[in-house]
Protein backbone atom coordinates (compact mmCIF):
# COMPACT_ATOMS: atom_id res chain seq x y z
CA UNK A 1 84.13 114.21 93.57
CA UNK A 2 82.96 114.16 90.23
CA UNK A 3 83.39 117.59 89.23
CA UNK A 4 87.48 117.25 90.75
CA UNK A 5 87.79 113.81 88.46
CA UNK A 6 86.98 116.16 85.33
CA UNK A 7 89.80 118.47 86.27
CA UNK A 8 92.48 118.45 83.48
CA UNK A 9 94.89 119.59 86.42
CA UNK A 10 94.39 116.71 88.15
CA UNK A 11 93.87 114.21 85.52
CA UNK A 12 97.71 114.81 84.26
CA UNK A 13 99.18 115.60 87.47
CA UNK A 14 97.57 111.56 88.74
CA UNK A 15 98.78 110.50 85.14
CA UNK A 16 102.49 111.85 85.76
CA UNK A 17 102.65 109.36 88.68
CA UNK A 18 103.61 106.53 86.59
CA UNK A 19 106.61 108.18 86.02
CA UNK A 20 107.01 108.81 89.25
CA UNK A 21 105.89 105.33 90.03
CA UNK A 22 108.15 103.52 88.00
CA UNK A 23 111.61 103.77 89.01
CA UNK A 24 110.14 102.08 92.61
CA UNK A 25 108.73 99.44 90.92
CA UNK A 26 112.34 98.69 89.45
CA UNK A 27 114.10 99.13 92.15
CA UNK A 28 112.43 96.54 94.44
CA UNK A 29 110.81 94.39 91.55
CA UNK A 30 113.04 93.44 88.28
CA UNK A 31 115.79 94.74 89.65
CA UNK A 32 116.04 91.89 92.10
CA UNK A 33 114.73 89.73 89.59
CA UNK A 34 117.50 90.69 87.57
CA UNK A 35 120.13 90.11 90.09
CA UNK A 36 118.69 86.63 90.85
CA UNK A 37 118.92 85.70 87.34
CA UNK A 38 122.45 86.64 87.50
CA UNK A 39 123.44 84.42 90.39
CA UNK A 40 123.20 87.00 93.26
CA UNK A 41 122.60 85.73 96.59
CA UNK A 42 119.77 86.12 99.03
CA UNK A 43 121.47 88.26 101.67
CA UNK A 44 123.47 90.37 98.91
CA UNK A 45 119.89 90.95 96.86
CA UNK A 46 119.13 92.55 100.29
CA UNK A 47 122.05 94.58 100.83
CA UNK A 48 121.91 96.09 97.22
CA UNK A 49 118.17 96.78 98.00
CA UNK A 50 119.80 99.69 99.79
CA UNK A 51 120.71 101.67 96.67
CA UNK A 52 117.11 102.84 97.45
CA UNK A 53 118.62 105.32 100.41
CA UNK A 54 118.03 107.89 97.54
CA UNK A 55 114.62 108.35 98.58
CA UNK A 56 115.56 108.32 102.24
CA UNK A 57 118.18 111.38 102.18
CA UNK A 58 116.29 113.57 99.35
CA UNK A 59 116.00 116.54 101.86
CA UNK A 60 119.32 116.71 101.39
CA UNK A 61 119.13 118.25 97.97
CA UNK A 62 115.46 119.60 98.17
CA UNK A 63 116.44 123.02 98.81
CA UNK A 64 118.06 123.36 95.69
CA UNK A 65 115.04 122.35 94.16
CA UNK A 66 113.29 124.98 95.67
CA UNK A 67 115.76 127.73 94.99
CA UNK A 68 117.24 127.24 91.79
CA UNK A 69 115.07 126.17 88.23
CA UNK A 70 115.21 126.63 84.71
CA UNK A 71 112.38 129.63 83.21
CA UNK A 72 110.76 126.87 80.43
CA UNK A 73 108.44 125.39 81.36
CA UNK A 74 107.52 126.18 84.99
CA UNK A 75 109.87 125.85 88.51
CA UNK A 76 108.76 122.72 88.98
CA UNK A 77 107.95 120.85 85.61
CA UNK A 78 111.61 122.08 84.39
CA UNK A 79 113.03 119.82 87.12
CA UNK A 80 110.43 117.15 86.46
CA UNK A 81 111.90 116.74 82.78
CA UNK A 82 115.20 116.92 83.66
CA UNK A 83 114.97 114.00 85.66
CA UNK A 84 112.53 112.28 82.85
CA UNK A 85 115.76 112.73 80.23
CA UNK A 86 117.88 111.54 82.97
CA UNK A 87 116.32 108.49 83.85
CA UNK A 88 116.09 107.60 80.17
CA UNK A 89 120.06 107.87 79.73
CA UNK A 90 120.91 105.43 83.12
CA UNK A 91 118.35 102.67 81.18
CA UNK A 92 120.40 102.94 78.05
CA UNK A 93 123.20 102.69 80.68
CA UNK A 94 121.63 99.78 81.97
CA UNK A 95 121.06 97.91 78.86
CA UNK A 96 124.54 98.33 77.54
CA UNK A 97 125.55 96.72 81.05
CA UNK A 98 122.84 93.85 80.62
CA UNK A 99 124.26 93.30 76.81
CA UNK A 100 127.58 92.51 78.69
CA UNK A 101 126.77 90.45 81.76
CA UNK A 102 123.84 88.36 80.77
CA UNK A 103 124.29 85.24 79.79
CA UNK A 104 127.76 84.57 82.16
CA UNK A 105 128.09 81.33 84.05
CA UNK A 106 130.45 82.35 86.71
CA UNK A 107 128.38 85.04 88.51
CA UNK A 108 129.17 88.47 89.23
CA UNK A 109 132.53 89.64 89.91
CA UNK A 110 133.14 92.58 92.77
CA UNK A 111 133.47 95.05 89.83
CA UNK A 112 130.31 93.98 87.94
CA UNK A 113 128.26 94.39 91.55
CA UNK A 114 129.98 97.60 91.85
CA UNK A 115 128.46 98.67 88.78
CA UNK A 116 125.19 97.58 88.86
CA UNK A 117 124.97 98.74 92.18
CA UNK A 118 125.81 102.18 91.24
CA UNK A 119 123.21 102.17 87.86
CA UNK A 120 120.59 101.37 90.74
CA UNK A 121 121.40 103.79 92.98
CA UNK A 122 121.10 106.49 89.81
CA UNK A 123 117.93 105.28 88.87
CA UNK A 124 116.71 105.85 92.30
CA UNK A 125 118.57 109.03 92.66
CA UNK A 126 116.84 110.86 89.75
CA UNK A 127 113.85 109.52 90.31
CA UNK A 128 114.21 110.72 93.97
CA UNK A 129 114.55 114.34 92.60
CA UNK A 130 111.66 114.06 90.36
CA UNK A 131 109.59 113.01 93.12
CA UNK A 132 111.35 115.88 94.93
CA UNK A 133 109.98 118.57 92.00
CA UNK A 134 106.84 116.30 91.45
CA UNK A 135 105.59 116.19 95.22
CA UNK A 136 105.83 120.22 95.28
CA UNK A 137 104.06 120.94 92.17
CA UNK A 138 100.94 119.14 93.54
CA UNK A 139 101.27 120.65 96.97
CA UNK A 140 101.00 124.20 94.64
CA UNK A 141 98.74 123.08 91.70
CA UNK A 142 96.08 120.93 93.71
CA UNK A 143 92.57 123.20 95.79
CA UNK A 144 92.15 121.90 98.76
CA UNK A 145 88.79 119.73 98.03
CA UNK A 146 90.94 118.11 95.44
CA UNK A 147 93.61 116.24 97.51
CA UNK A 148 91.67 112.88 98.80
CA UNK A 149 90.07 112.68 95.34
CA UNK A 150 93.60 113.38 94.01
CA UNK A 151 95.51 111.47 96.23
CA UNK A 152 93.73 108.28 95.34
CA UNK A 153 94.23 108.65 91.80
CA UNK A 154 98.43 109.46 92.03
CA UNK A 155 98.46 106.13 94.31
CA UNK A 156 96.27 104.65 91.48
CA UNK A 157 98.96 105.92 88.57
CA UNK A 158 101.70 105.45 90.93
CA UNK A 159 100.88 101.66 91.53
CA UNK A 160 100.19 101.34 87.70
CA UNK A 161 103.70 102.75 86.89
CA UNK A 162 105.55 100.61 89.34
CA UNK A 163 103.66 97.65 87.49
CA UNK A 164 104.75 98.71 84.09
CA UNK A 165 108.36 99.23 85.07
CA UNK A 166 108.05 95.99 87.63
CA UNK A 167 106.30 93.04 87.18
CA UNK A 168 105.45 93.95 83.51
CA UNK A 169 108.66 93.90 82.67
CA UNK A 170 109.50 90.49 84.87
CA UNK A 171 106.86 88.93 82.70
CA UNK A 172 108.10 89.64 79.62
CA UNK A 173 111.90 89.22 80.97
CA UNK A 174 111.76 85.26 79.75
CA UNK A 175 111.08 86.33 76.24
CA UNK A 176 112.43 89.59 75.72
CA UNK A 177 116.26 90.02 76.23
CA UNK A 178 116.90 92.50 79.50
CA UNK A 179 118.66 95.06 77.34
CA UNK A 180 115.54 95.45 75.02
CA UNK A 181 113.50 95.89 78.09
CA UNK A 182 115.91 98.68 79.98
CA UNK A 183 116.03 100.39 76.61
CA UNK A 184 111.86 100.08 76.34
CA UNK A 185 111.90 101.45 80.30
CA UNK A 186 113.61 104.83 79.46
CA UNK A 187 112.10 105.00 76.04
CA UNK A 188 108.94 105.64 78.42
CA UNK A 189 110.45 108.05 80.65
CA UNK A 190 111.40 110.47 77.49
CA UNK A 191 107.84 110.38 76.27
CA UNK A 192 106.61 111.70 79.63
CA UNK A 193 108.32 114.49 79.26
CA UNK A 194 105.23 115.48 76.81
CA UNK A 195 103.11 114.90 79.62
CA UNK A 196 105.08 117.25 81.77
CA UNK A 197 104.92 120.06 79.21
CA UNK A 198 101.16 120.14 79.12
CA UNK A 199 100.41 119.87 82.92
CA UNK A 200 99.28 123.90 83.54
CA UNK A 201 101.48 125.91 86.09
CA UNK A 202 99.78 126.71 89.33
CA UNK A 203 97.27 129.58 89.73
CA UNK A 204 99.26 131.04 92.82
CA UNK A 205 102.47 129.46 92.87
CA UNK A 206 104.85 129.94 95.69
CA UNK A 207 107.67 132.55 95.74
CA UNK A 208 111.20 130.81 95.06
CA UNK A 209 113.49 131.36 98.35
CA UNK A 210 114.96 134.05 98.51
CA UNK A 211 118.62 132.99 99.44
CA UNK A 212 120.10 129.28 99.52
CA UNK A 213 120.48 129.85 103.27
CA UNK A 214 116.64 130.51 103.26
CA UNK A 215 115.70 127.67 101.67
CA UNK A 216 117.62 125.31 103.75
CA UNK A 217 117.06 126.94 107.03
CA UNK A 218 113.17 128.15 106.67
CA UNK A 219 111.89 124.96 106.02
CA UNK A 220 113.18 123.13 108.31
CA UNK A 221 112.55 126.04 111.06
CA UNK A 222 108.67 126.11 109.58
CA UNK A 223 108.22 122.20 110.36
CA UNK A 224 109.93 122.14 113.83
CA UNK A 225 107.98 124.75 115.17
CA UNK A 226 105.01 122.42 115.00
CA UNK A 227 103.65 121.25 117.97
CA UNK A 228 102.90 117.92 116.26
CA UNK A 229 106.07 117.66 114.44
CA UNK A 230 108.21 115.03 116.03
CA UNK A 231 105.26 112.45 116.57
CA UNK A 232 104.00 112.90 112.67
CA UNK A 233 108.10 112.41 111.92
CA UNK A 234 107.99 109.27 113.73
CA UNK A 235 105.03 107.81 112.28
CA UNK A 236 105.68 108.22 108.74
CA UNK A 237 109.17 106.35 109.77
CA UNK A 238 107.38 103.63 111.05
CA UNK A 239 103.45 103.44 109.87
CA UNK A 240 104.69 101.01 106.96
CA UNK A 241 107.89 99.57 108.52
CA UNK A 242 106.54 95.46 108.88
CA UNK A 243 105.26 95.84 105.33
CA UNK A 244 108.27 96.99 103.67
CA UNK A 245 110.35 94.10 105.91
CA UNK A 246 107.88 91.81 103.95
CA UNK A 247 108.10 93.75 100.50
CA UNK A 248 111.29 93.13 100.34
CA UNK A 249 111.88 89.50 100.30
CA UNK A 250 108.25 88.99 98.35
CA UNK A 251 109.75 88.32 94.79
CA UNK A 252 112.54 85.94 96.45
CA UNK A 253 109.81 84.08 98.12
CA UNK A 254 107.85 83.55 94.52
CA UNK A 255 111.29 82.33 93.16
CA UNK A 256 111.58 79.78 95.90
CA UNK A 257 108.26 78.84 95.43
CA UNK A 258 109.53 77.74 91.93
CA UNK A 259 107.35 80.77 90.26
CA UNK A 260 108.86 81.32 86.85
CA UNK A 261 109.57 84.74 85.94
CA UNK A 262 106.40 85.03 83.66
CA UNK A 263 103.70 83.86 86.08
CA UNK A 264 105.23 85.60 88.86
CA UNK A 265 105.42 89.29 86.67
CA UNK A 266 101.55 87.95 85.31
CA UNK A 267 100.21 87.32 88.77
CA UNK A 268 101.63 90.51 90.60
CA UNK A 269 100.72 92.80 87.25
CA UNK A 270 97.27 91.57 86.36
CA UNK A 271 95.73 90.84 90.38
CA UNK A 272 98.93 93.95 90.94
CA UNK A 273 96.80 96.20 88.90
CA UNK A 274 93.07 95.33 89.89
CA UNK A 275 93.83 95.29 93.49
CA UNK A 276 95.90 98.12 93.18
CA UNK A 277 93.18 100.17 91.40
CA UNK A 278 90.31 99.24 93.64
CA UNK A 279 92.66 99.93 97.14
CA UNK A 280 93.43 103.55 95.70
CA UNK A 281 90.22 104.48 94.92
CA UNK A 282 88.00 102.87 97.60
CA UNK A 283 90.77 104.73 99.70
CA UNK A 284 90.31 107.96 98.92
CA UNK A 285 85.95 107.57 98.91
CA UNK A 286 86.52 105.80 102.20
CA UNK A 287 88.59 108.51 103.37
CA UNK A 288 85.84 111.51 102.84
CA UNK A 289 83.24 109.38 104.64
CA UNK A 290 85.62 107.73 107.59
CA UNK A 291 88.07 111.08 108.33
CA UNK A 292 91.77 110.64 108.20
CA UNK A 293 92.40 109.29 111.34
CA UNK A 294 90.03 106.11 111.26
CA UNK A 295 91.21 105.86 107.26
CA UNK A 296 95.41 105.61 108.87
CA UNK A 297 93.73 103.05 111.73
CA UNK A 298 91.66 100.80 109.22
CA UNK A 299 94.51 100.87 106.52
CA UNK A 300 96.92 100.04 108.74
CA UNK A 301 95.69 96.87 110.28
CA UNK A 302 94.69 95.82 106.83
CA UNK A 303 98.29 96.47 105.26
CA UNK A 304 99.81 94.85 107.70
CA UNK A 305 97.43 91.57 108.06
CA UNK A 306 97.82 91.04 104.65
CA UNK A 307 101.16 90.10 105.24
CA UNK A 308 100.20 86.65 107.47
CA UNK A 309 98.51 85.54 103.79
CA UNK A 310 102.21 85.18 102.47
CA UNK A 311 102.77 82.61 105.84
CA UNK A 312 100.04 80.72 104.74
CA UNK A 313 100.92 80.60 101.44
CA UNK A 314 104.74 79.78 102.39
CA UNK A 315 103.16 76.59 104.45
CA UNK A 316 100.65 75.30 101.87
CA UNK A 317 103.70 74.16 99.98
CA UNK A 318 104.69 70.76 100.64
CA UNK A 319 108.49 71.35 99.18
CA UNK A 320 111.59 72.86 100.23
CA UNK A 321 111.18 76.26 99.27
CA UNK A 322 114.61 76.92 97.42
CA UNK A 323 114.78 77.87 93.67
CA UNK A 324 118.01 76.09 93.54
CA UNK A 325 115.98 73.11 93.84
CA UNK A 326 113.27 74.00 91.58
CA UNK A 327 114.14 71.60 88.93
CA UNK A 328 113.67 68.20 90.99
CA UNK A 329 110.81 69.20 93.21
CA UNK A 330 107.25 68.52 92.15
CA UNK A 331 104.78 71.58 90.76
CA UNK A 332 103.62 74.13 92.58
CA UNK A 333 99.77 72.97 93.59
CA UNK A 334 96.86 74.80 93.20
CA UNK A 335 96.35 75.75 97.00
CA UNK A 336 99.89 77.46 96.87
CA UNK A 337 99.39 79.21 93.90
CA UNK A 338 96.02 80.56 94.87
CA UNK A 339 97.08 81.27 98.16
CA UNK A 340 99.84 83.49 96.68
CA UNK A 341 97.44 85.31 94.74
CA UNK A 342 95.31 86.36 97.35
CA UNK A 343 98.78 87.24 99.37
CA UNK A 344 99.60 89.37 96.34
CA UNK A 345 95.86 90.96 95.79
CA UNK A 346 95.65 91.66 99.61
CA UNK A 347 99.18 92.77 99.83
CA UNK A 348 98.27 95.79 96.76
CA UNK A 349 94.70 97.08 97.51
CA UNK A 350 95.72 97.04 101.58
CA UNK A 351 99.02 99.06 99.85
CA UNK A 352 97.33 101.45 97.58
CA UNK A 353 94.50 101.87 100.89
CA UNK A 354 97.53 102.98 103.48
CA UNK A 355 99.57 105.15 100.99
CA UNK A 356 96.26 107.07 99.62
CA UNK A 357 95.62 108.17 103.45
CA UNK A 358 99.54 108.93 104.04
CA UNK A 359 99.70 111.46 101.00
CA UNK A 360 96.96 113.19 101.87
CA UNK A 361 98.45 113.50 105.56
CA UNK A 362 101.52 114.78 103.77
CA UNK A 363 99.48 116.96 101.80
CA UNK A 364 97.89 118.40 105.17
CA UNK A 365 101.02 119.22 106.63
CA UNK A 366 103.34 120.91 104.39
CA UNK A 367 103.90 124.54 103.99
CA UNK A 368 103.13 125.65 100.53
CA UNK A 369 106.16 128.49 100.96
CA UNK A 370 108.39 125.30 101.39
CA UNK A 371 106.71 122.17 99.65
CA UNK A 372 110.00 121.20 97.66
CA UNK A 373 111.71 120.86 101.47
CA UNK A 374 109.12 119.83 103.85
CA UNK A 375 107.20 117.09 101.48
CA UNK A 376 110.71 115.69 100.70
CA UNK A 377 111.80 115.72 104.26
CA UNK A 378 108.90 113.99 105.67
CA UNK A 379 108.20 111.80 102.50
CA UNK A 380 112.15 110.69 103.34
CA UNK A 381 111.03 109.85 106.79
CA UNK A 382 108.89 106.97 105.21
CA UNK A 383 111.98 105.82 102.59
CA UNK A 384 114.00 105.94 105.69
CA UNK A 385 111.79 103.12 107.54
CA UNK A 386 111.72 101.13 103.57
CA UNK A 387 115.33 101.25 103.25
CA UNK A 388 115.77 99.89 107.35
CA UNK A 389 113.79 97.55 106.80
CA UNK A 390 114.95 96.49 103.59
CA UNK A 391 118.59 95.80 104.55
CA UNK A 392 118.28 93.21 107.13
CA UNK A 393 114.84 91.44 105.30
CA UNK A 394 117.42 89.10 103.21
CA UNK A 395 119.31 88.03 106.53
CA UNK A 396 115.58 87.31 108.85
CA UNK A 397 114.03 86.01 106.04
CA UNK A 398 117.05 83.03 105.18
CA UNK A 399 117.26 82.52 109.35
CA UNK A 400 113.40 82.63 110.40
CA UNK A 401 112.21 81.13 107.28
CA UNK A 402 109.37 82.21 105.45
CA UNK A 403 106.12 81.48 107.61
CA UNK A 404 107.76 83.24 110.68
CA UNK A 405 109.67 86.17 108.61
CA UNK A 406 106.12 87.04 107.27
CA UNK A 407 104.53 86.69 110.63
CA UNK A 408 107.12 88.92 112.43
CA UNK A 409 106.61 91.66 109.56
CA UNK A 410 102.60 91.71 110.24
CA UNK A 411 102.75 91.80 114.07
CA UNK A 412 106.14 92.40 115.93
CA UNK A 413 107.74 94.91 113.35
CA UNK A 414 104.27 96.79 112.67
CA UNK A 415 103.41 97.71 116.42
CA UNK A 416 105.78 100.77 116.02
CA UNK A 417 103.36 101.97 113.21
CA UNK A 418 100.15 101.77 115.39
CA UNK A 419 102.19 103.32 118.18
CA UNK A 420 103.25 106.38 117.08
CA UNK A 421 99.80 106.56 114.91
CA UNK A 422 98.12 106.61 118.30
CA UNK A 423 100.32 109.79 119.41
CA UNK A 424 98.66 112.03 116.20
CA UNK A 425 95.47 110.19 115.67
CA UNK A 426 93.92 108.57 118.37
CA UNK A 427 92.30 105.36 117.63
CA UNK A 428 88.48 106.94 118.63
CA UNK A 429 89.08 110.07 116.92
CA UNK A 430 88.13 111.15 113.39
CA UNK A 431 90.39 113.02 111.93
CA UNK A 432 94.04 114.01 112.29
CA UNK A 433 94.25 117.31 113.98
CA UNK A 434 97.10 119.06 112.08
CA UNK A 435 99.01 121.92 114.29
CA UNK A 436 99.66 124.93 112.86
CA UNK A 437 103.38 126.42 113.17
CA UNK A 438 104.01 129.52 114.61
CA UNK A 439 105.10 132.72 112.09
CA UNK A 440 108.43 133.62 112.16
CA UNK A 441 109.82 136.82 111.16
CA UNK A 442 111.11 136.92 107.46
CA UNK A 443 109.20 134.25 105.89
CA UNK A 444 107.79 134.84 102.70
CA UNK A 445 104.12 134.88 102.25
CA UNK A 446 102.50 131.86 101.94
């Protein structure tokens, strides 16, 4: 492990994560927090959540990530810094918007919603097709001792990123007007593209499809002829379904709680980051020792307990929780607050635990020929069970209220997970046994 954490390779490839990282963290952090400040209701903060279904459908577009790249500087780091540039233009996009709407009494009209809507959905729309490029390049760059080590850094960067971009930028969103911040955000995603530039190529990188047809087609064909291939679809749907239902609805519930934006952003980005740190990399040791399959088991009963915290939390609060009514209700106490910061610390490190064991599952099972296609398809899968559970969360969350919503989302809505889990990985065995799919005539060498 320690020779792998010298690598350069896979120092910059974990560092490029926060890039990767951070358009999540906006997305599902200060971008709601953003909304809410601008009058946008509970069950519409949910609804626009779905701008997200970038990351779900990315297979759509994969192939032509596989087949088609620019020469300078690599087939995958040209798309990576395409998307880097990109991402910087939509913030400047954003912050001209924010320069307009902030500050308005009267809420959003249709055509302001419309628009902010459709900045979010291009934030998570480049960033899905840097993840696209991103995912592929470590599937080719990384040896195959390197991936747990490897994997638990990226989660590591990746939860750092979504911090920076998240509740960083929350904190600092009661001091620092929301158009300096957007502009700060994509200021950060043109620098990376330095990083990108001096991550080396692979040392065997995959031949480039041949045809369009190929790389749409092959892929696909490659995956399906696994034995294994509809139950591992199934549980990367559904392995962190309860947790995203609670994700969701996590920054509303600090609002109603009568967190201001500061000590919300502080609590999620300094415990964020410690817990976050410690998950990913006790993760990926754990993993070595434990095997896959017991890492998935124990990770997922710990990612999905830490969800009953937030209940608890929710009913140490002897107030209405509404931030409507924040003004006239009495502070928050020191059992609530400390009972949201362990919610919050147990919430990351079980987080940064479950998604360390996932990418290295990912890792396992794609082709190399295909990894553009096949990491985005299955990686989908899992945005797919984020963005489903993301819509309704607004709607449960106002009916069940809090301690119940989070209750549901650790038990009822995570038995799918275990489930399906089960079907690759059963609960006394080691290690995920990873079919092999069958050759097909015409496929490249791998």
């Amino acid at each position: 492990m320690a020779n792998v954490l010298k690598s350069k390779r896979v120092q910059l490839l974990a560092l490029l994560s926060v890039s990767s990282g951070m358009p999540l963290g906006w997305v599902f952090v200060t971008y709601h927090f953003f909304l809410i400040g601008l009058g946008v209701s509970k069950p519409m903060v949910g609804v626009l959540s779905g701008v997200s279904i970038a990351w779900t459908v990315k297979f759509l577009w994969s192939p032509l990530v596989d087949r088609f790249a620019l020469r300078w500087p690599g087939r995958r780091r040209s798309w990576v810094i395409a998307m880097q540039l990109a991402l910087a233009a939509t913030f400047g996009a954003l912050a001209a918007f924010a320069w307009k709407v902030v500050g308005t009494t009267s809420g959003l009209a249709t055509p302001a919603l419309v628009a902010v809507g459709a900045l979010g959905f291009l934030v998570a729309f480049f960033s899905a097709t840097q993840d696209i490029a991103l995912d592929a390049y470590a599937v080719e760059v990384l040896h195959p001792d390197e991936r747990e080590t490897a994997s638990g850094l990226r989660i590591m960067w990746y939860r750092i990123g979504m911090l920076v971009a998240g509740a960083a930028a929350v904190s600092l969103s009661d001091h620092v007007p929301w158009p300096v911040l957007f502009l700060g955000i994509g200021a950060i995603f043109a620098a990376f593209v330095v990083v990108t530039a001096a991550a080396p190529e692979p040392e065997q990188p995959a031949a480039r499809p041949r045809s369009l047809r190929s790389a749409v087609v092959d892929p696909l064909r490659t995956y399906f002829l696994r034995s294994d291939a509809i139950p591992i679809a199934l549980f990367l749907l559904f392995y962190k379904f309860g947790d995203n239902m609670a994700g969701t609805m996590v920054n509303y519930f600090l609002k109603d709680l009568c967190f201001s934006n500061t000590e919300a952003g502080a609590a999620i980005k300094t415990i964020g980051i410690v817990a976050t740190i410690v998950g990913s990399l006790a993760g990926a040791a754990m993993m070595v020792r434990m095997g896959l399959g017991r890492a998935l088991w124990a990770f997922g009963f710990l990612q999905a307990g830490a969800n009953l915290l937030y209940s608890v939390a929710a009913m140490s609060r002897a107030a209405p929780l509404d931030l409507h009514q924040c003004a006239a209700l009495p502070a928050i106490d020191a059992a609530t607050r400390l009972w949201a910061y362990a919610s919050i610390a147990s919430e990351q490190c079980a987080q940064g635990m479950a998604n360390a064991a996932q990418a290295v599952l990912l890792l396992r099972v794609c082709d190399k020929r295909y990894s553009a296609t096949q990491f985005a398809l299955l990686s989908s899968l899992f945005a797919l069970g984020r963005w489903a559970a993301g819509l309704p969360s607004g709607y449960l969350a106002q009916q069940l209220g809090y301690p119940v919503f989070f209750a549901a989302c650790a038990t009822v809505f995570a038995l799918p997970g275990f489930f399906f889990l089960h079907r690759i990985a059963p609960f006394s065995q080691r290690e995920v046994l990873v079919a092999e799919a069958a050759p097909h005539p015409g496929a490249p060498p791998a």
